[in-house]
N, C-alpha and C. Protein backbone atom coordinates (compact mmCIF):
# COMPACT_ATOMS: atom_id res chain seq x y z
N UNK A 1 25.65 51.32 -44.21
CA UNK A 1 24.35 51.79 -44.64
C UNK A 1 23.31 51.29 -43.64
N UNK A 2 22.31 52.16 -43.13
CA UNK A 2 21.68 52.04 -42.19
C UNK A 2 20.04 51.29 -42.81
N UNK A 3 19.55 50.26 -42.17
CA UNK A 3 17.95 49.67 -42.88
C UNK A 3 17.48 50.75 -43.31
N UNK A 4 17.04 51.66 -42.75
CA UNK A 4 16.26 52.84 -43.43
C UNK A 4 16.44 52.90 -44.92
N UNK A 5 17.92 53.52 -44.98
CA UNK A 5 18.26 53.66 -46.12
C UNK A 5 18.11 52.35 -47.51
N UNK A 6 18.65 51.49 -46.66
CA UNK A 6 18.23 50.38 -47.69
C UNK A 6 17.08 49.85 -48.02
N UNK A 7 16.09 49.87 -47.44
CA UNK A 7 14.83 50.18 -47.47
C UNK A 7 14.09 51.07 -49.00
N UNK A 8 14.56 52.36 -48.84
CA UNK A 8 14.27 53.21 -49.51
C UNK A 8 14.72 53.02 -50.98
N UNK A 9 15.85 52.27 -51.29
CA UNK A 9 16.50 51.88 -51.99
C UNK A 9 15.66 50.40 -52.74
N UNK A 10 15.55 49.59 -51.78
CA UNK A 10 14.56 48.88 -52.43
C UNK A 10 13.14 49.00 -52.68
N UNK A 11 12.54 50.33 -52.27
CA UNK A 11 11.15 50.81 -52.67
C UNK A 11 11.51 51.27 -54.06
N UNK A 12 12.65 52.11 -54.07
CA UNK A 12 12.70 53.16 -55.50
C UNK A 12 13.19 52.10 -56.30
N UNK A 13 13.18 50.53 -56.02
CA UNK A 13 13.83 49.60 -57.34
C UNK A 13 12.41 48.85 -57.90
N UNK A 14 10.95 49.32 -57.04
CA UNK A 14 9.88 48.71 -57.13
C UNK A 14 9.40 48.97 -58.63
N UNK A 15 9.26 50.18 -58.99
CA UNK A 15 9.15 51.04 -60.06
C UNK A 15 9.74 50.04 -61.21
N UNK A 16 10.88 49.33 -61.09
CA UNK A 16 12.28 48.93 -61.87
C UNK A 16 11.49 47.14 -62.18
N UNK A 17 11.12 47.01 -60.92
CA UNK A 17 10.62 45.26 -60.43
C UNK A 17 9.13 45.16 -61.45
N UNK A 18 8.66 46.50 -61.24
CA UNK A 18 7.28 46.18 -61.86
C UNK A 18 6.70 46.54 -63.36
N UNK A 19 7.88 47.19 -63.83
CA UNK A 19 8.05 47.58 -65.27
C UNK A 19 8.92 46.32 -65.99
N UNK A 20 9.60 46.06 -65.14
CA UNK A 20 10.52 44.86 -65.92
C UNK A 20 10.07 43.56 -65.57
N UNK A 21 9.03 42.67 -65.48
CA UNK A 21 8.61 41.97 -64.50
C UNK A 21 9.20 40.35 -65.51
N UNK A 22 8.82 40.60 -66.35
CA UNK A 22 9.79 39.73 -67.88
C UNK A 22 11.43 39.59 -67.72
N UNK A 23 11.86 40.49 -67.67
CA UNK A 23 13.15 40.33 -67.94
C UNK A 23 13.97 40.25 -66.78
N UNK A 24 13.47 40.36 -65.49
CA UNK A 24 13.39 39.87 -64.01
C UNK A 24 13.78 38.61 -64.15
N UNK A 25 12.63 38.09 -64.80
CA UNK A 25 12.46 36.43 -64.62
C UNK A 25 13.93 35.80 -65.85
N UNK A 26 14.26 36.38 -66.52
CA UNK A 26 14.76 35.83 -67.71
C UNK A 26 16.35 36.17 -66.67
N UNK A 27 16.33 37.38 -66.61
CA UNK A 27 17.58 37.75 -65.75
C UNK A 27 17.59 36.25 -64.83
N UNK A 28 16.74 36.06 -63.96
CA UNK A 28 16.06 35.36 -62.79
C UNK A 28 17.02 33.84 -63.62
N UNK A 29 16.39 33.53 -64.74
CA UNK A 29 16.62 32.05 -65.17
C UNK A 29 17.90 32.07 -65.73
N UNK A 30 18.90 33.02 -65.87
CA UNK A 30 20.37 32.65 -66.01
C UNK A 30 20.87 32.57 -65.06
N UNK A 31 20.65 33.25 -63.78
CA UNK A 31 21.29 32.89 -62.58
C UNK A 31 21.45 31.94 -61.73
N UNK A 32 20.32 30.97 -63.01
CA UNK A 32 20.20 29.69 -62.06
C UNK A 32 21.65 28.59 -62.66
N UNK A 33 22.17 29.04 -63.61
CA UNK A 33 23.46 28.88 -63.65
C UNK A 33 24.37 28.89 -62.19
N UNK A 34 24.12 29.61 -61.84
CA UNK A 34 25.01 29.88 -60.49
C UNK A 34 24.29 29.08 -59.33
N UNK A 35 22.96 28.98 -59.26
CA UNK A 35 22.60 27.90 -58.27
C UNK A 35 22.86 26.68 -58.51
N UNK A 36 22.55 26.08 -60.04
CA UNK A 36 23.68 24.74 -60.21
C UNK A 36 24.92 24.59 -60.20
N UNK A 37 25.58 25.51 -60.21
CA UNK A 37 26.89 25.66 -59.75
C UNK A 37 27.30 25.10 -58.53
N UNK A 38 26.54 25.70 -57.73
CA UNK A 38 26.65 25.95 -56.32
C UNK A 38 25.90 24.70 -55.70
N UNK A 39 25.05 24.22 -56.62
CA UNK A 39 24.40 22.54 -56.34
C UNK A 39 25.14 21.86 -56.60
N UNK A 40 25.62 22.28 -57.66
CA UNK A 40 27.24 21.00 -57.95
C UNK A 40 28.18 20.55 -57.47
N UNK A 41 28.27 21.80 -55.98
CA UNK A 41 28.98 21.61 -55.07
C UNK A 41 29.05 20.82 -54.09
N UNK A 42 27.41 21.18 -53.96
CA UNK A 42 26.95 20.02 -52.48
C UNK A 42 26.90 18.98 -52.98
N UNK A 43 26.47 18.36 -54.23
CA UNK A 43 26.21 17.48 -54.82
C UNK A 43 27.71 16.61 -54.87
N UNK A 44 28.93 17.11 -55.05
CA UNK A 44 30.05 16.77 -54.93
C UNK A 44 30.71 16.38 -53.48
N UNK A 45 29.77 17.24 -52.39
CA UNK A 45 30.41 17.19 -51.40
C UNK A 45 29.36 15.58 -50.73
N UNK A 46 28.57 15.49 -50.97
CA UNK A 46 27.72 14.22 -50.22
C UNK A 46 28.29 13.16 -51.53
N UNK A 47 28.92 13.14 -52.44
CA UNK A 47 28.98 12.40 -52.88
C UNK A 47 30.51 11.70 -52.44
N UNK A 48 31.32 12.88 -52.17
CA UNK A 48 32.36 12.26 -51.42
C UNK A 48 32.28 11.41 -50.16
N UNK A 49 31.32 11.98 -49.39
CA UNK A 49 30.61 11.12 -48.04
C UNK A 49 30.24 9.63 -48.29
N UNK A 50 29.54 9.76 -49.47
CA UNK A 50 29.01 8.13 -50.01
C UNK A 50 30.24 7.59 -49.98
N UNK A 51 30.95 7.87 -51.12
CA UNK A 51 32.80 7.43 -51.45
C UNK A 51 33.13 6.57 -50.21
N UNK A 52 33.58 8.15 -49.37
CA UNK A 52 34.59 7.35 -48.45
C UNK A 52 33.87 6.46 -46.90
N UNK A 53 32.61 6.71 -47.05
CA UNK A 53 32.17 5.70 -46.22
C UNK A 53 32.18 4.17 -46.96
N UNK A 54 31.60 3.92 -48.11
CA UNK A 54 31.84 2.63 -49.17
C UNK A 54 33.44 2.23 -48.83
N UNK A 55 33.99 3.26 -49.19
CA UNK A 55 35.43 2.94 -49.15
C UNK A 55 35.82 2.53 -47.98
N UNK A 56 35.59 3.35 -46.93
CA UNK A 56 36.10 2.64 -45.44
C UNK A 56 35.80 1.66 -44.95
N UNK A 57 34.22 1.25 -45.22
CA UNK A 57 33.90 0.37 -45.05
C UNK A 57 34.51 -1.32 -45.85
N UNK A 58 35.12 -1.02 -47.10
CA UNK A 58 35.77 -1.87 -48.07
C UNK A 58 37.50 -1.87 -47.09
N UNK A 59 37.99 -0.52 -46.58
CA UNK A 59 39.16 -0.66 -46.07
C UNK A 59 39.47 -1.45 -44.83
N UNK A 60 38.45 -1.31 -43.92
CA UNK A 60 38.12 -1.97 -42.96
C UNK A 60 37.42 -3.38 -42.71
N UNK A 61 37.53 -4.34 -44.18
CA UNK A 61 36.87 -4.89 -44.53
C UNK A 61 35.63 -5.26 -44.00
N UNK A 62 35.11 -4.34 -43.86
CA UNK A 62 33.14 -4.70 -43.77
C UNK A 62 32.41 -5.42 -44.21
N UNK A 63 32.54 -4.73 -45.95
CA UNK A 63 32.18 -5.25 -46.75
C UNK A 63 32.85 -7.09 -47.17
N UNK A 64 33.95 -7.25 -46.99
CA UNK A 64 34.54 -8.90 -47.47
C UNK A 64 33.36 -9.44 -45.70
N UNK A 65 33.43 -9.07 -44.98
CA UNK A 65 32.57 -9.62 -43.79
C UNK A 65 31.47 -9.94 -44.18
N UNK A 66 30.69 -8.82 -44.62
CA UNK A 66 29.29 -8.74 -45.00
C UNK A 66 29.22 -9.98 -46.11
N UNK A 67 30.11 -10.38 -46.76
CA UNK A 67 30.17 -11.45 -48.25
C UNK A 67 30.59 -13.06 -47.30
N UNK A 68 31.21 -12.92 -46.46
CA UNK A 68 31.66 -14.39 -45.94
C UNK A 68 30.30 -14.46 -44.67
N UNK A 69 29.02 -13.54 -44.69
CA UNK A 69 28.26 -14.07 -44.17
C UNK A 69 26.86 -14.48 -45.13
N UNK A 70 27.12 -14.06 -46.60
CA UNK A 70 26.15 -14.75 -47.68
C UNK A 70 25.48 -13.41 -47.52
N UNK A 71 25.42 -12.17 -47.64
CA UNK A 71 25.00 -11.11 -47.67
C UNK A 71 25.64 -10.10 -49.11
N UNK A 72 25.18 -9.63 -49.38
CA UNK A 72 25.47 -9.12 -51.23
C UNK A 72 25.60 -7.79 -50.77
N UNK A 73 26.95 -7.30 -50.51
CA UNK A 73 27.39 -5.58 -50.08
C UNK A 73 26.43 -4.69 -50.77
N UNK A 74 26.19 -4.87 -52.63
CA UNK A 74 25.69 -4.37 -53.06
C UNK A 74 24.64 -3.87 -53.14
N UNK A 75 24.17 -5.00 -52.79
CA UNK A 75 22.66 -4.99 -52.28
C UNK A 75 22.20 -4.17 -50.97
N UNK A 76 23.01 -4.72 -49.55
CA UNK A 76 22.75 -4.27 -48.82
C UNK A 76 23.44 -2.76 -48.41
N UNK A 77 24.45 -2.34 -49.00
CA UNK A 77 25.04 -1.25 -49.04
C UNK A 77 25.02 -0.21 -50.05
N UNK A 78 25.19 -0.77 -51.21
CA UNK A 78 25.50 0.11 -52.08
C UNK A 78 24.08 0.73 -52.73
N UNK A 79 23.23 -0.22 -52.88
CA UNK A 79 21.51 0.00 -53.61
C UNK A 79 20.89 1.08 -52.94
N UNK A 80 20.87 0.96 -51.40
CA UNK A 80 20.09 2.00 -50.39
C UNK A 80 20.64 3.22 -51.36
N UNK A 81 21.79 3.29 -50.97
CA UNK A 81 22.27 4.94 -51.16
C UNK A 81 22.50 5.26 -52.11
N UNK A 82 22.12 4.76 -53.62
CA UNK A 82 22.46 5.26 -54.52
C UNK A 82 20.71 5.34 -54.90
N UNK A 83 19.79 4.90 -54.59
CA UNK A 83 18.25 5.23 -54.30
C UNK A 83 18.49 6.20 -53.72
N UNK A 84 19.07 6.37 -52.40
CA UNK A 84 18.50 7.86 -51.55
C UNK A 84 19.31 8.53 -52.68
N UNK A 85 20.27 8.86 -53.06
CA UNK A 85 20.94 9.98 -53.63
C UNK A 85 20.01 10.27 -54.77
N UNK A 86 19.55 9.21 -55.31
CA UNK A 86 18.70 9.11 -56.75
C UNK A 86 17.30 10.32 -56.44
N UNK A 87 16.73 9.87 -55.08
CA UNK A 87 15.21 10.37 -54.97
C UNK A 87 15.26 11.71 -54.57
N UNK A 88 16.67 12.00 -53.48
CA UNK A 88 16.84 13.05 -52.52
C UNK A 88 17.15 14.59 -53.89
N UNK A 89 18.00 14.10 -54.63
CA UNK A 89 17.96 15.54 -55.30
C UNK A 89 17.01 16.04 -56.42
N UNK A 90 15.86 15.41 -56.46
CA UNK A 90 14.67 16.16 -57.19
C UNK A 90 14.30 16.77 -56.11
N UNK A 91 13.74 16.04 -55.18
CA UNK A 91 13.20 16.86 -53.67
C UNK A 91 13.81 17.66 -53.23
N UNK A 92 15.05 17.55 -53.49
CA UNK A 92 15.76 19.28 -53.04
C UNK A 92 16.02 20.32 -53.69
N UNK A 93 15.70 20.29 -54.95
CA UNK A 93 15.20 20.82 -56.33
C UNK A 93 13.68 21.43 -56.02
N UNK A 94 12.98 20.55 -55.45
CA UNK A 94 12.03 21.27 -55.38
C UNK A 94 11.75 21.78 -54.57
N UNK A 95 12.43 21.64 -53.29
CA UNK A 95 12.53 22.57 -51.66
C UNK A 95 13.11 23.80 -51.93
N UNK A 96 14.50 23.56 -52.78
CA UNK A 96 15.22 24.93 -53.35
C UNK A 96 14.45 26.31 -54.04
N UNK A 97 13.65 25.55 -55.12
CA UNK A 97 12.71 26.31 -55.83
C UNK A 97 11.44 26.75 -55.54
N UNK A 98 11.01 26.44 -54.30
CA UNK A 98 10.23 26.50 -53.56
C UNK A 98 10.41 27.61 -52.70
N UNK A 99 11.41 27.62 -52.05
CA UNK A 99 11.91 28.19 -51.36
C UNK A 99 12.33 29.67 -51.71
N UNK A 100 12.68 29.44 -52.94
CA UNK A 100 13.69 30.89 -53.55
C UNK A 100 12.21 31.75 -54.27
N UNK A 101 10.97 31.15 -54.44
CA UNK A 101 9.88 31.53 -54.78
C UNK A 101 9.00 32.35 -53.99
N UNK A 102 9.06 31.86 -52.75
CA UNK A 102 8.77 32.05 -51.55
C UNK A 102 9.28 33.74 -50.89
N UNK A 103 10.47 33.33 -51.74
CA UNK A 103 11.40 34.16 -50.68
C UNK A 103 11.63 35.13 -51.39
N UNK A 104 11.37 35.25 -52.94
CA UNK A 104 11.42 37.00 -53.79
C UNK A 104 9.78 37.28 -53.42
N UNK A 105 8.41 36.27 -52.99
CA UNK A 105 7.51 37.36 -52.57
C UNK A 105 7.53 38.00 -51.20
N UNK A 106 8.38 37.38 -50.44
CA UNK A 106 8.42 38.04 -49.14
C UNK A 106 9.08 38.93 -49.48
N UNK A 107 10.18 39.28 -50.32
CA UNK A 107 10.94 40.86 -50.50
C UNK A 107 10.55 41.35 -51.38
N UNK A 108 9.44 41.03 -52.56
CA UNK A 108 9.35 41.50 -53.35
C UNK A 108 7.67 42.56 -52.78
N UNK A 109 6.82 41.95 -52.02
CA UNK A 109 5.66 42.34 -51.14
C UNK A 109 5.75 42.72 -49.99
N UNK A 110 6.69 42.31 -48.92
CA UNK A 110 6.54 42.94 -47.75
C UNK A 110 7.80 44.02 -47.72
N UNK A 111 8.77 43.94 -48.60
CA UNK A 111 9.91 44.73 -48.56
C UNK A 111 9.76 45.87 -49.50
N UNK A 112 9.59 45.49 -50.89
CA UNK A 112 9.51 46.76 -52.05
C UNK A 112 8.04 46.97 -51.90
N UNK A 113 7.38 46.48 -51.48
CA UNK A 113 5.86 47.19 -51.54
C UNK A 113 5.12 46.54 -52.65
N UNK A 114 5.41 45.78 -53.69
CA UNK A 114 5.17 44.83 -54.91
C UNK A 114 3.55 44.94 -54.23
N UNK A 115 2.58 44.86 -55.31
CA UNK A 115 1.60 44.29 -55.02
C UNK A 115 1.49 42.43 -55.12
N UNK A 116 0.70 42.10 -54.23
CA UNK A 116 1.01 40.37 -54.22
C UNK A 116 0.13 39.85 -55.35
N UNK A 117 -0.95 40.20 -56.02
CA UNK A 117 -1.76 39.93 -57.01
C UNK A 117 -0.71 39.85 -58.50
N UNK A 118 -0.02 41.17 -58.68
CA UNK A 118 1.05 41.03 -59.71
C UNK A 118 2.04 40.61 -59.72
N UNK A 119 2.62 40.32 -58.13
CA UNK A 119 3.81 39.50 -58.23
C UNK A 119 3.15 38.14 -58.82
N UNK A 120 2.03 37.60 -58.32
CA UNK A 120 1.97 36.40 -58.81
C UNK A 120 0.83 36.14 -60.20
N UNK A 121 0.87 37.28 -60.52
CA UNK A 121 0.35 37.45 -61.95
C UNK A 121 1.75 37.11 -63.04
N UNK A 122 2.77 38.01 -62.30
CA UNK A 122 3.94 38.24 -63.13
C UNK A 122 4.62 36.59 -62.81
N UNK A 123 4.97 35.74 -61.90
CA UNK A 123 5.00 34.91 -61.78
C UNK A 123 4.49 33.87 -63.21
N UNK A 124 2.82 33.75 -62.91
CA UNK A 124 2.66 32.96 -63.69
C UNK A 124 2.56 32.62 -65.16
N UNK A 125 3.08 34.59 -65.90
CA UNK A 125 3.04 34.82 -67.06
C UNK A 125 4.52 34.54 -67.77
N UNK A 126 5.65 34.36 -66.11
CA UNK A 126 7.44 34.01 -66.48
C UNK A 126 7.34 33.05 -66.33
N UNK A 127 6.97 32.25 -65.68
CA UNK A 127 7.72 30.34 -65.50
C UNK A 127 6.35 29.75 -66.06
N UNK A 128 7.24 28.84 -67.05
CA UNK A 128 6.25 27.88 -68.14
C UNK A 128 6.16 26.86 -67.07
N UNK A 129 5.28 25.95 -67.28
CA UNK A 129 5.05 24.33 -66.63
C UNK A 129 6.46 23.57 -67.12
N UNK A 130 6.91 24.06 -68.82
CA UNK A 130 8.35 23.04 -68.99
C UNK A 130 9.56 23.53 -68.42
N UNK A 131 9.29 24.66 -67.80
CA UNK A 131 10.62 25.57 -66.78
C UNK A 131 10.66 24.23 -65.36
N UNK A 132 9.48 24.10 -65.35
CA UNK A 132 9.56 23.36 -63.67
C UNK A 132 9.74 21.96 -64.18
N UNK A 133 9.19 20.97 -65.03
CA UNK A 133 9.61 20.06 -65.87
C UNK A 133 11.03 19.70 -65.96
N UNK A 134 11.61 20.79 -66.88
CA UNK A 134 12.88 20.93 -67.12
C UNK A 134 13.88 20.62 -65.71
N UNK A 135 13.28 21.52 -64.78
CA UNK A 135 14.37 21.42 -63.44
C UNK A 135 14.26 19.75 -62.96
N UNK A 136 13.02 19.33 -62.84
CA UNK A 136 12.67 18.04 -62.39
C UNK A 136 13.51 17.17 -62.84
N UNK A 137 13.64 16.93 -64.17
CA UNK A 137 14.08 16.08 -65.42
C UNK A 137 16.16 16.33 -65.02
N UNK A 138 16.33 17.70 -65.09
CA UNK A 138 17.65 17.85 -64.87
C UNK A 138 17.90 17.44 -63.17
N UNK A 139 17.84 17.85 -62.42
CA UNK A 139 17.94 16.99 -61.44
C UNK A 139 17.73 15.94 -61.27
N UNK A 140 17.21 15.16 -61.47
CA UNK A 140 16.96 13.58 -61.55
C UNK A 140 18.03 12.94 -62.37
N UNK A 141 18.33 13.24 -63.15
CA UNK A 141 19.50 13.47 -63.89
C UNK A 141 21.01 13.44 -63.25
N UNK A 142 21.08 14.46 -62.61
CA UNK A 142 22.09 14.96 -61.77
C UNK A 142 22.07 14.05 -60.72
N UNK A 143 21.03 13.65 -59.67
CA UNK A 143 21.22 12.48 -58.64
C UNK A 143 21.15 11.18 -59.47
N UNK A 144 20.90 10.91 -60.34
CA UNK A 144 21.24 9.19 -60.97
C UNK A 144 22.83 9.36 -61.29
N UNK A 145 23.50 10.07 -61.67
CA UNK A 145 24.84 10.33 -62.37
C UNK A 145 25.70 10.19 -60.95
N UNK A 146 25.27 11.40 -60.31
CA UNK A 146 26.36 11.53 -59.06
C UNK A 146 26.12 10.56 -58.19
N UNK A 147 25.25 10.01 -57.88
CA UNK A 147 25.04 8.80 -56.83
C UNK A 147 25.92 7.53 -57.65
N UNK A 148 25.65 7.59 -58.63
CA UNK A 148 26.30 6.27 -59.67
C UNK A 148 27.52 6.34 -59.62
N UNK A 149 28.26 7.40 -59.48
CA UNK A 149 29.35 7.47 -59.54
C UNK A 149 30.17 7.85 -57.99
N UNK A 150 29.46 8.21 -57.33
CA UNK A 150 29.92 7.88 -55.87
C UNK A 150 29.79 6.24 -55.18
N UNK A 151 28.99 5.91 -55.61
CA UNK A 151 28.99 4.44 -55.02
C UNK A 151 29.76 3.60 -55.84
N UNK A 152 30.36 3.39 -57.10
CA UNK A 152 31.13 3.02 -58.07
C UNK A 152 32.76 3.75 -57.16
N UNK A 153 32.89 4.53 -57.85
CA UNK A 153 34.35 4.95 -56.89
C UNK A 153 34.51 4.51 -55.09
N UNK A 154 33.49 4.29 -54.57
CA UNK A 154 33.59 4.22 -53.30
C UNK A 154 33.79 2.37 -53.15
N UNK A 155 32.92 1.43 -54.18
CA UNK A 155 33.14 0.27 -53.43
C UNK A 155 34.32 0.19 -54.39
N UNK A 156 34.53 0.34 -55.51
CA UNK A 156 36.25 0.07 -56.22
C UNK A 156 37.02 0.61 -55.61
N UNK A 157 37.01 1.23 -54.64
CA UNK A 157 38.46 2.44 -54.02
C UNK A 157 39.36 1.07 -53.61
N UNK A 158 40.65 1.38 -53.77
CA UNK A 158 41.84 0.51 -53.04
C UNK A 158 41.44 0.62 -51.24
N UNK A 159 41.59 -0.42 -51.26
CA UNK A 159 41.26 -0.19 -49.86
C UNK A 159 42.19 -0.29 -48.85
N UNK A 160 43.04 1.22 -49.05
CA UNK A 160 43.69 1.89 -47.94
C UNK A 160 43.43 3.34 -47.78
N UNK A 161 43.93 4.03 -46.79
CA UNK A 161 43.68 5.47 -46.84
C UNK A 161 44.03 6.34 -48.00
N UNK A 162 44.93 5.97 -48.60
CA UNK A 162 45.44 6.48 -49.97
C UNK A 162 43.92 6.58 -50.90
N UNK A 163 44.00 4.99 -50.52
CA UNK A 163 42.72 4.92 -52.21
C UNK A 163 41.74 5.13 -51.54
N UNK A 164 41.20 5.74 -50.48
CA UNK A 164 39.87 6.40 -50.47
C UNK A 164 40.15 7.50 -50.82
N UNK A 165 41.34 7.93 -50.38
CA UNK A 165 41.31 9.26 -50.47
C UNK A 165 41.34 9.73 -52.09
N UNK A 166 41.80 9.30 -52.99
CA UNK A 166 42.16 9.00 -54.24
C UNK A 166 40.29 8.97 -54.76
N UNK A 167 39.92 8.67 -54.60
CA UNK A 167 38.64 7.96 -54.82
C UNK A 167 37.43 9.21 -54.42
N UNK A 168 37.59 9.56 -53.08
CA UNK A 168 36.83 10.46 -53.27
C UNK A 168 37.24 11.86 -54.18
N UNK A 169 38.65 12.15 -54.45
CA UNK A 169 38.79 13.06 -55.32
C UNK A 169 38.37 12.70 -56.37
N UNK A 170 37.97 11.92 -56.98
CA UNK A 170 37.78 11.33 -58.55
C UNK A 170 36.50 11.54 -58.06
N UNK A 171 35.58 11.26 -57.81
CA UNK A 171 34.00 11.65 -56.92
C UNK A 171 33.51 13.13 -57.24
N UNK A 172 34.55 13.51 -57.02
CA UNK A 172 34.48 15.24 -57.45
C UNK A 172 34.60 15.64 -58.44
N UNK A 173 35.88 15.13 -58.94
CA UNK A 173 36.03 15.76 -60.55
C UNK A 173 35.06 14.78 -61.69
N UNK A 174 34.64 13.81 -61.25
CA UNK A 174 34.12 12.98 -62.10
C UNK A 174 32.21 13.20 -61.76
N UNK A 175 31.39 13.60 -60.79
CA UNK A 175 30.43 14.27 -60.81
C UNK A 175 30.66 15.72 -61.18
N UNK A 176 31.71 16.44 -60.83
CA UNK A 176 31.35 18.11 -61.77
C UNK A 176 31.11 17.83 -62.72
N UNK A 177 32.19 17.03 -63.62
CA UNK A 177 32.54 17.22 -64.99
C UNK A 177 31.04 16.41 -65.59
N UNK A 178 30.43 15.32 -64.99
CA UNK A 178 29.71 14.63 -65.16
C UNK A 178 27.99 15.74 -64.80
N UNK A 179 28.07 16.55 -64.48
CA UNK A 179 26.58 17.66 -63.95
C UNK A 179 26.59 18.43 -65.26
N UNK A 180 28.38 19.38 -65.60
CA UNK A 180 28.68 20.06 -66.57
C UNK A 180 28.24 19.36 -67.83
N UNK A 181 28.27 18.10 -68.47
CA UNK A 181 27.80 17.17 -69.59
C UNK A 181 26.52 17.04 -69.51
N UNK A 182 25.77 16.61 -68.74
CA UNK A 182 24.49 16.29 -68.66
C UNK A 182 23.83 17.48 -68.83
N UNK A 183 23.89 18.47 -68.21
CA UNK A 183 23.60 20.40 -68.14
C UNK A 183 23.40 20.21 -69.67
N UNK A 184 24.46 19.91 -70.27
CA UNK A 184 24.16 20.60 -71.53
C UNK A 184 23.91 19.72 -72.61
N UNK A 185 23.81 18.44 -72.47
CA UNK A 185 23.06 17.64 -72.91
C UNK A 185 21.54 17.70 -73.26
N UNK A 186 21.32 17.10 -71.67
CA UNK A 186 19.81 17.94 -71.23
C UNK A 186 19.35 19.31 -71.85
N UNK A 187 19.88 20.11 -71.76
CA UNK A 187 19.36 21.28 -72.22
C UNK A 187 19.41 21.39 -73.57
N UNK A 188 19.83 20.98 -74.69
CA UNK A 188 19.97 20.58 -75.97
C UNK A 188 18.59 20.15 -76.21
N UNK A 189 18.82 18.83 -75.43
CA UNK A 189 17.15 18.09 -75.58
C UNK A 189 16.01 18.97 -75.47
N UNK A 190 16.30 19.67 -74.41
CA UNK A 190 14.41 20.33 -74.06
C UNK A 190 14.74 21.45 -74.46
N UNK A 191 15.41 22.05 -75.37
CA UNK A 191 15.02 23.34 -75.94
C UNK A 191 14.23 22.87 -76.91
């Protein structure tokens, strides 16, 4: 299919965008199912990074070094990064959502022709203040859990290649399963 055509295709869906501008957004807010999904991923995948660096560093004894020089691993290792993991995924929560906001008025105004006054009329009549709340609260959420549990599996890992490796798989299944609980925890609460 040639731009032209697709083009034309997204003008004649303008009609569709600006009659439905409600159920856009509602459509819009189940799919964010699939962006936490898909956050759950990365969120799994840096959390394995935490893991098996803790861990290597425990395999390679770093960490027993870092203790026979009167230095507290925990402190100096483990606290940083379970802070950055803690602070980093609201802020990328809100770069994400920022971003994906950004980015239906550039196709929704320079592509379908949307007027920009009603896109962001329609905007501010779909997302409540507790929609953006809500995301804040659940992410923050999501980086206290998965950081907690990457730096926990990472300085307990056995410290050989086995048990990192062991360790960061538990990292994974134990933050999904741990995003999947909280998801719907959380969301219990703030309905």
């Amino acid at each position: 299919m040639h731009l032209p055509e697709r083009l034309d295709d997204l003008k004649m869906a303008r009609g569709e965008l600006q009659r439905h501008g409600i159920e856009g957004a509602v459509l819009e807010r189940q799919r964010m199912g699939v962006a936490y999904a898909r956050m759950d991923r990365q969120v799994a995948r840096a959390g394995t990074a935490l893991t098996s660096e803790i861990g290597l560093m425990s395999a390679t004894d770093q960490l027993a070094a870092m203790e026979m020089m009167a230095v507290n691993p925990v402190r100096r290792v483990c606290a940083p990064r379970f802070i950055g993991g803690a602070i980093a995924m609201p802020l990328l929560a809100a770069i994400f959502s920022m971003t994906g906001i950004f980015g239906g008025q550039l196709v929704g105004v320079t592509l379908m022709g949307v007027d920009a006054g009603q896109f962001w009329s329609q905007m501010r009549s779909a997302v409540e203040l507790r929609d953006i709340t809500e995301g804040v609260i659940k992410s923050g959420a999501f980086g206290l859990a998965c950081s907690a549990i990457a730096v926990y599996e990472g300085y307990y890992a056995v410290p050989t290649a086995e048990g990192v490796g062991r360790a960061t798989t538990r990292t994974v299944v134990t933050s999904s399963v741990a995003v999947l609980v909280l998801d719907y925890m959380l969301t219990a609460v703030l309905l």
